[in-house]
Protein backbone atom coordinates (compact mmCIF):
# COMPACT_ATOMS: atom_id res chain seq x y z
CA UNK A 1 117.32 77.29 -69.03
CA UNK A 2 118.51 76.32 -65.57
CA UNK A 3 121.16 73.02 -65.06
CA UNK A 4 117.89 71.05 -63.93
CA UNK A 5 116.29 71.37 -67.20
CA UNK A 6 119.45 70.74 -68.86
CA UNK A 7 120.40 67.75 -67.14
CA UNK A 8 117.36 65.81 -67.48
CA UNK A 9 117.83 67.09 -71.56
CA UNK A 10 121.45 65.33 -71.30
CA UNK A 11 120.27 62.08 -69.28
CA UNK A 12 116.97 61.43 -71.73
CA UNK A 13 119.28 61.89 -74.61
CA UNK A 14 121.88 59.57 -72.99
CA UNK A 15 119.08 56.73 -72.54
CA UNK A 16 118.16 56.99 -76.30
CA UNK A 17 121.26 55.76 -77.39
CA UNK A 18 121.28 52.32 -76.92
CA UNK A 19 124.89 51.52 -78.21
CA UNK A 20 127.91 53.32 -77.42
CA UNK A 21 126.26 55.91 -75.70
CA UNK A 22 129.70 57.36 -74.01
CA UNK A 23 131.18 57.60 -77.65
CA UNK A 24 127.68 59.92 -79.09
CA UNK A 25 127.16 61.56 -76.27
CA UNK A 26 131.50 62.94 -76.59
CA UNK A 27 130.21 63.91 -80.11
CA UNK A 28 126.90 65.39 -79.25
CA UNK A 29 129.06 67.81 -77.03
CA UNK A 30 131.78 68.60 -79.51
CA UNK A 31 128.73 69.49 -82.17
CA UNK A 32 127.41 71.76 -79.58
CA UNK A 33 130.42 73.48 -78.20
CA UNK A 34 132.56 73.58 -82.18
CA UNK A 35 130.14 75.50 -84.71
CA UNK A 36 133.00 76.00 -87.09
CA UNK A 37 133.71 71.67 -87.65
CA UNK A 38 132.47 70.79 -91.04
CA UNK A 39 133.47 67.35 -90.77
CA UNK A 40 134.32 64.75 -88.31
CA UNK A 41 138.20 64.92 -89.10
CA UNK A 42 137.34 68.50 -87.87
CA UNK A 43 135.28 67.79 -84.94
CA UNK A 44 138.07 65.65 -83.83
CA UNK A 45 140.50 68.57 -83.28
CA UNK A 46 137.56 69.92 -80.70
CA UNK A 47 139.00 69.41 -76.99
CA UNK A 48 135.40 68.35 -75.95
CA UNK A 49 135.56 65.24 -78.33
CA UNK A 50 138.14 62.69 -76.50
CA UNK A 51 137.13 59.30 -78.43
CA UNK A 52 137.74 60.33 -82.30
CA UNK A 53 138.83 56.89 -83.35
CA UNK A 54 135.56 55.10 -82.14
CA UNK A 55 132.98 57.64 -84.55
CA UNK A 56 133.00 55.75 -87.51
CA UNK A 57 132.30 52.37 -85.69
CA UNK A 58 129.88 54.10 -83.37
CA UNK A 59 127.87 55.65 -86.33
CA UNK A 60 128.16 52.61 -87.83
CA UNK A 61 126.69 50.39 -85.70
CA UNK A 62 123.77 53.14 -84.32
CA UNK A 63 122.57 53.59 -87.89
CA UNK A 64 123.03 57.51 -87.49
């Protein structure tokens, strides 16, 4: 996959979110780039997830 392909990927999945989409998209990349997270508390140690405290309310409100 080239960075083309992946960056139109990353934009269309940034335009589905319709709420918060700064917050998911931080998680989408800590779920990719931390296999071993089991949890959220986890994911939240990941260095690619930077806005922890906003995941509940984010989920939340997105009906994830």
């Amino acid at each position: 996959m080239d960075s083309s392909t992946l960056s139109a990927f990353r934009r269309d999945l940034y335009g589905c979110f319709l709420k918060s989409s700064d917050a998911l998209m931080n998680a989408v990349d800590a779920l990719l780039t931390d296999c071993t997270a089991t949890s959220f508390v986890e994911l939240s140690l990941s260095p690619r997830y930077r806005r922890f405290p906003a995941v509940g309310r984010t989920l939340w409100i997105t009906n994830v």
